[in-house]
Protein backbone atom coordinates (compact mmCIF):
# COMPACT_ATOMS: atom_id res chain seq x y z
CA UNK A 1 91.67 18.67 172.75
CA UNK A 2 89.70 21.75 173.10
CA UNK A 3 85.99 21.89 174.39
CA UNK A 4 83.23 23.38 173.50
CA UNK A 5 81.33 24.68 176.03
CA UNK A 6 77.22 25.60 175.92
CA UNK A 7 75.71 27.33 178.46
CA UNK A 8 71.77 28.15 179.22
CA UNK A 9 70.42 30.96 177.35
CA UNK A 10 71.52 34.23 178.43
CA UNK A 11 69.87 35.81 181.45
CA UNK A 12 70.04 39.93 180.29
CA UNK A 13 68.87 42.58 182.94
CA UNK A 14 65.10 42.33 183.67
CA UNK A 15 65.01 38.96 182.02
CA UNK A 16 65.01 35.38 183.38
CA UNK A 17 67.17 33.07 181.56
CA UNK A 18 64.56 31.17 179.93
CA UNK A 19 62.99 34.39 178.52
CA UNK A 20 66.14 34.94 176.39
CA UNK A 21 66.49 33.08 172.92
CA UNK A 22 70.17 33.53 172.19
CA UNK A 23 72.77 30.73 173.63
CA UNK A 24 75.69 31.54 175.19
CA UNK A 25 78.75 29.88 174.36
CA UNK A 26 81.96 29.60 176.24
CA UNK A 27 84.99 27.94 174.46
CA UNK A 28 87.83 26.14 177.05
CA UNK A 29 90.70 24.19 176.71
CA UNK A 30 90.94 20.81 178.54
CA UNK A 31 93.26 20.54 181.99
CA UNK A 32 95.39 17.97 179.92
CA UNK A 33 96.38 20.79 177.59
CA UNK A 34 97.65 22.78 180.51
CA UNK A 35 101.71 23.36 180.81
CA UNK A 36 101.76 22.81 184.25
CA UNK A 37 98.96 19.83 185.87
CA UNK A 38 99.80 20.93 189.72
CA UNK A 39 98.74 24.31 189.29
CA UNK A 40 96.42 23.24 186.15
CA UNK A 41 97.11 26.73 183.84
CA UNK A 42 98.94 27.78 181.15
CA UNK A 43 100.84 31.01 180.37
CA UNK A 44 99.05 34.16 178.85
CA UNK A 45 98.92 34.38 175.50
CA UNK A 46 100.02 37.47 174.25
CA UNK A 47 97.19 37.62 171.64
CA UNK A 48 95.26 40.65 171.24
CA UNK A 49 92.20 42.19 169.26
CA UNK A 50 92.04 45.81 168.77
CA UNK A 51 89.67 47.02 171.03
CA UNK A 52 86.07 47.82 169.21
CA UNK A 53 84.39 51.30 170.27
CA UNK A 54 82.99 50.24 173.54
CA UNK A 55 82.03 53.48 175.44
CA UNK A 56 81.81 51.52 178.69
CA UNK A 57 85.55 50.16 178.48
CA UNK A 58 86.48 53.63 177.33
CA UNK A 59 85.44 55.04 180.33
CA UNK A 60 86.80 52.70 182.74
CA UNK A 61 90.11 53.02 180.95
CA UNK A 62 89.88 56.53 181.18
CA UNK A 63 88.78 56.49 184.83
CA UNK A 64 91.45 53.72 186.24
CA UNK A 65 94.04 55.29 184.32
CA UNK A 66 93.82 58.69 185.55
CA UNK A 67 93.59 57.04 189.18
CA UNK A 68 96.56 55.18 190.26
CA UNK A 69 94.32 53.45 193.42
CA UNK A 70 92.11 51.91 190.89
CA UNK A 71 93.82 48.87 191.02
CA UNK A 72 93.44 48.57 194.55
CA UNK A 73 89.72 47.74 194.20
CA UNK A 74 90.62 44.58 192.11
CA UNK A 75 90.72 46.36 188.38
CA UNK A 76 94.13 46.25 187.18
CA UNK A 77 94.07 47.00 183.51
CA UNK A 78 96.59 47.24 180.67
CA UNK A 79 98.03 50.62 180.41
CA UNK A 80 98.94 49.95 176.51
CA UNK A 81 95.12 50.62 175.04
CA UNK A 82 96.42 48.07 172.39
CA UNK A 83 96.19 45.91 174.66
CA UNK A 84 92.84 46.52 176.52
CA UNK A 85 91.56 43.08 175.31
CA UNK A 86 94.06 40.35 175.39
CA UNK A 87 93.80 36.45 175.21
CA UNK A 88 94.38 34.72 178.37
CA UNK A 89 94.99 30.91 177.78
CA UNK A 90 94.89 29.96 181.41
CA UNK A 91 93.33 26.17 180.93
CA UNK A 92 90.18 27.27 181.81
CA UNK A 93 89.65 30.43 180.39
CA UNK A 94 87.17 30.86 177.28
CA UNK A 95 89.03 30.57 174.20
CA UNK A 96 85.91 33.34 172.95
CA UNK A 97 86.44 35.82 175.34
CA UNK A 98 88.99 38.58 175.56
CA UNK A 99 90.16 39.94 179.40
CA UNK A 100 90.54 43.19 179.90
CA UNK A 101 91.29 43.14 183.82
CA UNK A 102 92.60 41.31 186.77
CA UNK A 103 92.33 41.58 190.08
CA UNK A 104 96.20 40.75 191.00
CA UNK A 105 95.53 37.89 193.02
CA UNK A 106 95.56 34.14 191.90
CA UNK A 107 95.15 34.25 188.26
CA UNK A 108 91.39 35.41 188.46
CA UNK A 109 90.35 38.05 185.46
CA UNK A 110 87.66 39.02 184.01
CA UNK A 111 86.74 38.53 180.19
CA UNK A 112 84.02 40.00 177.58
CA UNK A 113 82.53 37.20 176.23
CA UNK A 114 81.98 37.10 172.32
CA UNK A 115 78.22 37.53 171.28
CA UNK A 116 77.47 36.36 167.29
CA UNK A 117 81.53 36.43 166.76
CA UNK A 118 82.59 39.69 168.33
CA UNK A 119 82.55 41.70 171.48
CA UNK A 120 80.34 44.36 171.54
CA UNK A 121 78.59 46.48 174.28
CA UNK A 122 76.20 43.12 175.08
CA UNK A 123 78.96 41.02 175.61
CA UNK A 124 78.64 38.98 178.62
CA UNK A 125 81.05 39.54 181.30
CA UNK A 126 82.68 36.25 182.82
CA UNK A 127 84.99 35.88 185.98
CA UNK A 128 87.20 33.05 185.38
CA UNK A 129 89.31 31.68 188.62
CA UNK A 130 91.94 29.67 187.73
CA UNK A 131 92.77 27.76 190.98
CA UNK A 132 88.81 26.54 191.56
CA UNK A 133 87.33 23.66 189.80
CA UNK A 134 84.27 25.34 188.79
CA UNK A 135 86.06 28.43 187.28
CA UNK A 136 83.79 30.07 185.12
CA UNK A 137 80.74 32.71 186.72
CA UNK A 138 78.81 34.80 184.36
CA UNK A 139 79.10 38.26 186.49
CA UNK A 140 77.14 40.61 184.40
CA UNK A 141 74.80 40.24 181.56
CA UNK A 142 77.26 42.80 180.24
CA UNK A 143 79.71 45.56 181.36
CA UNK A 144 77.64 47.82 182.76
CA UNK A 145 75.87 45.61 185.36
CA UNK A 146 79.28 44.23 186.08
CA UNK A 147 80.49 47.72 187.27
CA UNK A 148 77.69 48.52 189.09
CA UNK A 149 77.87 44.55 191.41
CA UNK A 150 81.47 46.02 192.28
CA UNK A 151 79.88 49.29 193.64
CA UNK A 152 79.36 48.60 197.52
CA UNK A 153 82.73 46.94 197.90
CA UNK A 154 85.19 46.67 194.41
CA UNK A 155 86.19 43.67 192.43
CA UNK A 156 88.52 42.25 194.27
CA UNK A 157 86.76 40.45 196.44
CA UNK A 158 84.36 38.67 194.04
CA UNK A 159 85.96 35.34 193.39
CA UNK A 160 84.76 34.11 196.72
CA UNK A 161 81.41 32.91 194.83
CA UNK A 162 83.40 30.29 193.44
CA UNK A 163 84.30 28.75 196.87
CA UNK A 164 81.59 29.74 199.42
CA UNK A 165 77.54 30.35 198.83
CA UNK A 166 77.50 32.76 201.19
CA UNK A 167 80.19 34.71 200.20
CA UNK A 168 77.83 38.13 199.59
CA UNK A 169 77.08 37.98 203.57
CA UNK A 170 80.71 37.47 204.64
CA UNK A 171 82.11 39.98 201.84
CA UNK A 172 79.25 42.62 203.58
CA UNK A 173 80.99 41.01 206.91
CA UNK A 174 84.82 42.47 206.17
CA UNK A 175 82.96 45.75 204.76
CA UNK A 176 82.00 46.96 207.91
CA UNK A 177 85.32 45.63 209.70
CA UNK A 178 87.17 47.90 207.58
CA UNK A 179 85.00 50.71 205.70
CA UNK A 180 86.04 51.38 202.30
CA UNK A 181 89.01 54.40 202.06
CA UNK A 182 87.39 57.91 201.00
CA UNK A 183 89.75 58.10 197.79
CA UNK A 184 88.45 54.40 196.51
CA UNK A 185 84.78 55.46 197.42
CA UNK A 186 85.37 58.88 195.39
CA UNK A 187 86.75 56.69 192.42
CA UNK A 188 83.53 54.49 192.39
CA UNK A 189 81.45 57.45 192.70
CA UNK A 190 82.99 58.75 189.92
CA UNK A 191 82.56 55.51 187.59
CA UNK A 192 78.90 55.36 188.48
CA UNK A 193 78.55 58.35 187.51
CA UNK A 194 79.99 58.57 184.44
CA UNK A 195 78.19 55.50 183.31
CA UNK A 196 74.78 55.82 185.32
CA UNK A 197 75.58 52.87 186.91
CA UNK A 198 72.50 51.23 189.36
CA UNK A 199 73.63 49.13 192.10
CA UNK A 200 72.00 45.67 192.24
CA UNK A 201 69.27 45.37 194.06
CA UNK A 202 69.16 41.88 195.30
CA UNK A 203 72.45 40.41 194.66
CA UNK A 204 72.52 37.09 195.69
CA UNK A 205 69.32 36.63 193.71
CA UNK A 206 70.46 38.26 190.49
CA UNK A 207 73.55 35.78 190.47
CA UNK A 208 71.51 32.84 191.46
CA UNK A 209 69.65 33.89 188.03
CA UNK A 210 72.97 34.45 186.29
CA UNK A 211 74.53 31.35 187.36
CA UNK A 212 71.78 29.01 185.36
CA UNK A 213 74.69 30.13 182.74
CA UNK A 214 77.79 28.16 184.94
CA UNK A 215 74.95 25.28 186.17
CA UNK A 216 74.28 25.00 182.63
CA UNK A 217 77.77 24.41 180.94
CA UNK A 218 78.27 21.02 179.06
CA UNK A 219 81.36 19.87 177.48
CA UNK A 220 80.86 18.71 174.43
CA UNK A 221 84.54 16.43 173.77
């Protein structure tokens, strides 16, 4: 039976979480409704939505199209644009939010949560890792500050928070081992510039703010 899940109100940019008045929402499915209980996910649904005028998924589309290494920095998207938000039915992803990336590795992708019915350019942005048993992180308040957490290394890298609380300083750890290639940093300079994008200041802060959304989830049967 499926689950409804309510989080903490949403923390937006500049806000805490308690200062905002609208609850979030995320809808799952229950592990018993899983096809397969080892690995504990289902197959992707091939549901999709057609993709509302969002001018920040626009331009990443346009931008990780026109570069093939995009993908490389853990944003693989849909080259069909019919397809640029598409249902994943993984156990434990939202039933209310719509995916429109993934970083290749593990199941783990990264959904636009629906706000009052519908994704729009506030849409939450949640990173939901399949193989961890809390799978769910709120990564951005929307798309926008989602982009700009992936600016100092990519994307791929970001479903350590769901194993490790000090994933941030090991993650800046294998960035100086191996320095990010010149044509990945020139495709990141090129998204934040296109979108004005403003690296996080304090990162493990902002998420520890962020997460009263995946501290707060209760399953309501």
């Amino acid at each position: 039976m499926a689950k409804t899940i309510t989080t903490a109100p949403l923390c937006v940019v500049g806000q805490m979480a308690d200062e905002a008045s609208t609850p979030l929402e995320l809808n799952t499915s229950s592990p018993e409704d899983s096809c397969c209980p080892t690995c504990r996910r289902a197959n992707r649904s091939r549901q999709v939505i057609a993709p509302p005028h969002l001018h920040a998924l626009t331009s990443l589309r346009a931008i990780a199209m026109a570069h093939p290494a995009f993908g490389d920095l853990g944003l693989i998207m849909p080259s069909d644009p019919s397809d640029a938000l598409t249902r994943w039915e993984y156990w434990c992803t939202p039933t209310n939010a719509w995916t429109f990336a993934t970083t290749g590795g593990n199941g783990v992708h990264y959904s636009l949560v629906e706000t009052e019915g519908s994704v729009s350019e506030q849409s939450p942005v949640v990173m939901t890792v399949p193989m961890c048993d809390s799978p769910n992180h709120i990564v951005g308040a929307d798309l926008r500050e989602f982009l700009a957490l992936g600016l100092p290394y990519g994307w791929f890298g970001l479903e350590q928070m769901a194993y490790s609380s000090s994933w941030w300083e090991d993650h800046a750890d294998w960035e100086r081992e191996g320095p990010m290639s010149p044509e990945r940093r020139a495709v990141i300079a090129e998204l934040q510039e296109r979108l004005g994008l403003v690296g996080w200041e304090d990162v493990p802060d902002r998420l520890l703010h962020l997460s009263v959304l995946s501290e707060g989830l209760r399953a309501e049967g």
